[in-house]
C-alpha atoms as a PDB file:
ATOM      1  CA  UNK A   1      15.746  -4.582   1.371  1.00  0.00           C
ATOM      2  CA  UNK A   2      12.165  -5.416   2.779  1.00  0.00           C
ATOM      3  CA  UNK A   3       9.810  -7.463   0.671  1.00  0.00           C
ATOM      4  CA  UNK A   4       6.582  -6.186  -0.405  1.00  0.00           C
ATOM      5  CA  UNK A   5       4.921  -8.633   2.287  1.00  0.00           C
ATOM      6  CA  UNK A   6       6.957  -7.385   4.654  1.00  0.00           C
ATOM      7  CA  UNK A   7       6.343  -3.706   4.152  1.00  0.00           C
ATOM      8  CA  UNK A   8       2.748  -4.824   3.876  1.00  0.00           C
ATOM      9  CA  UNK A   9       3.197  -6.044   7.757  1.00  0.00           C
ATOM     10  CA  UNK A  10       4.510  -3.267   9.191  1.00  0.00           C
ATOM     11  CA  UNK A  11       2.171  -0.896   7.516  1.00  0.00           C
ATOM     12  CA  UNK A  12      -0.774  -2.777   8.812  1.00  0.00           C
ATOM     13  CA  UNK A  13       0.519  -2.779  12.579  1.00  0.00           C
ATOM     14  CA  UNK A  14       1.285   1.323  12.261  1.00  0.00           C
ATOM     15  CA  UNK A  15      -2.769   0.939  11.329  1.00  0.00           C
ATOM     16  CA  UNK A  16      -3.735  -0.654  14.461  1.00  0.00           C
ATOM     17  CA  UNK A  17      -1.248   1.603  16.417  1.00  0.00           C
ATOM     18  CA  UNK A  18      -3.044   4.551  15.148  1.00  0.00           C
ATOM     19  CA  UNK A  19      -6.668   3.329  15.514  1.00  0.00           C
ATOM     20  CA  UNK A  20      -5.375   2.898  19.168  1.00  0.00           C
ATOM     21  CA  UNK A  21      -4.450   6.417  19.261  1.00  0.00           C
ATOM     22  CA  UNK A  22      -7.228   7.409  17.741  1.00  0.00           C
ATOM     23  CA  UNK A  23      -9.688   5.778  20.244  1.00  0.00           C
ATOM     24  CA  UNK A  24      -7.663   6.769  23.413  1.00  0.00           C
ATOM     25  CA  UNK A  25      -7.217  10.458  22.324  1.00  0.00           C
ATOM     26  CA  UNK A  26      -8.943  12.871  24.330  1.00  0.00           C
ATOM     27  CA  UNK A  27      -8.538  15.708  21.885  1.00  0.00           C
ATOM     28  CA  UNK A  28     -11.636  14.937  19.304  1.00  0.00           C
ATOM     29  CA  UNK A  29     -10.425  17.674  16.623  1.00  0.00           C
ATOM     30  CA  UNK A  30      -6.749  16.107  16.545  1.00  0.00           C
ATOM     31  CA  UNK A  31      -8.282  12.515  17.170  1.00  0.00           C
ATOM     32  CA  UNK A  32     -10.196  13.775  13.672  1.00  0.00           C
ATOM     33  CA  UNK A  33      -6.839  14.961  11.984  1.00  0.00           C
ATOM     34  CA  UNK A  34      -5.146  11.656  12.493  1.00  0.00           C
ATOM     35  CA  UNK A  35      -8.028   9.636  11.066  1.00  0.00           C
ATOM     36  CA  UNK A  36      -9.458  11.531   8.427  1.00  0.00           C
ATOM     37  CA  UNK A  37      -5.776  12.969   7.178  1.00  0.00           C
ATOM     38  CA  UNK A  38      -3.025   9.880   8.091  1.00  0.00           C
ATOM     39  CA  UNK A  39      -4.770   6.002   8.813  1.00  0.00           C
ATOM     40  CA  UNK A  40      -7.482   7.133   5.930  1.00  0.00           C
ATOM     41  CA  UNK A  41      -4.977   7.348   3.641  1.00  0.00           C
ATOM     42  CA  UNK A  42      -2.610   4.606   4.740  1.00  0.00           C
ATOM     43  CA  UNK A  43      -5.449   2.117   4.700  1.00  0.00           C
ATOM     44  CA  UNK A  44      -6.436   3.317   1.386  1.00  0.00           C
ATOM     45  CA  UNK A  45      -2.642   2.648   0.619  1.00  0.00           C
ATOM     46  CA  UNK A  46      -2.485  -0.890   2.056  1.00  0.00           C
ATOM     47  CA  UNK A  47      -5.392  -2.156   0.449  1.00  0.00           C
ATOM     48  CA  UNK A  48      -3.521  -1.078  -2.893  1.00  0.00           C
ATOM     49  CA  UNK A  49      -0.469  -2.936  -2.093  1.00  0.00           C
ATOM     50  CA  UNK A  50      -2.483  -5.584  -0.934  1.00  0.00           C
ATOM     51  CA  UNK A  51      -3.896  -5.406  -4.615  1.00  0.00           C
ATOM     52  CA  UNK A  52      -0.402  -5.122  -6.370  1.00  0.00           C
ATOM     53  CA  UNK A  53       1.575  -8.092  -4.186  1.00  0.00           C
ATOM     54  CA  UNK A  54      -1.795 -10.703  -5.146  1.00  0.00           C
ATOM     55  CA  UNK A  55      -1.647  -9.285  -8.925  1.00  0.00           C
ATOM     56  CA  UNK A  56       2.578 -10.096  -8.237  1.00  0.00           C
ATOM     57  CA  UNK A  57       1.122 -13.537  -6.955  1.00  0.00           C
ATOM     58  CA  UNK A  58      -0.650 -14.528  -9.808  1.00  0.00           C
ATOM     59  CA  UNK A  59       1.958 -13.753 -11.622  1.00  0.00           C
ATOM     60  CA  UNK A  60       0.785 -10.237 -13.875  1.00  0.00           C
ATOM     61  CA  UNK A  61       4.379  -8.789 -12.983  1.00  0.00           C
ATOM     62  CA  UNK A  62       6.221 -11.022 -15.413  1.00  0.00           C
ATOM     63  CA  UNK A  63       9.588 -10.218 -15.701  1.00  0.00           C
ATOM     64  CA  UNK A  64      11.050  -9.325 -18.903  1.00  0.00           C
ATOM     65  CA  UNK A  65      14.059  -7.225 -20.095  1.00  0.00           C
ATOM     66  CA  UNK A  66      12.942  -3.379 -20.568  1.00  0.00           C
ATOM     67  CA  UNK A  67      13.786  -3.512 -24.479  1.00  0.00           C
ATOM     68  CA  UNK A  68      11.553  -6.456 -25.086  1.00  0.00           C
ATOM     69  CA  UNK A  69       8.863  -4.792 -22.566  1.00  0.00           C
ATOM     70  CA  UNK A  70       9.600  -1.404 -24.922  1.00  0.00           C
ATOM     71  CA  UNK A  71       9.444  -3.338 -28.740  1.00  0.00           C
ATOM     72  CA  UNK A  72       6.272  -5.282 -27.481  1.00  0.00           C
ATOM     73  CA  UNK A  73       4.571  -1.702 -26.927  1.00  0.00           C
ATOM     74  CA  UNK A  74       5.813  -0.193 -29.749  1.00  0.00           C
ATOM     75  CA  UNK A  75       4.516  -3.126 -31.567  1.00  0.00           C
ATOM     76  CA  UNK A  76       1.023  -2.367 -30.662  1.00  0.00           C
ATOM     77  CA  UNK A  77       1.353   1.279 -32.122  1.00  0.00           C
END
């Protein structure tokens, strides 16, 4: 299984695949589609991973077993 970094890597070279597209498209509608409707959204969905794996980094994903994750929250009720 890939690691969040390395998901991260090959998401981010799809992006500059596609912005290559993009520019060398002759079509301007479907050159439109691609941006607006695909690398739009995957950059949006990079930068959010980007978020998550330096949140992972500074360690706000601690680990703990899902019943004491669970009693903790039911605590706070």
């Amino acid at each position: 299984m890939a690691t969040l970094k390395e998901i991260y890597a090959e998401l981010d070279a799809l992006i500059e695949e596609l912005e290559q597209y993009v520019e060398n498209e002759d079509n301007g509608t479907k050159a439109s589609d691609i941006q607006k409707n695909v690398l739009d959204r995957l950059e949006y969905a990079v930068n959010e991973l980007d978020t998550i794996i330096d949140d992972d980094n500074a360690g706000l994903y601690e680990e703990y077993g899902e019943d004491e994750f669970l009693e903790d929250s039911e605590d706070s009720w």
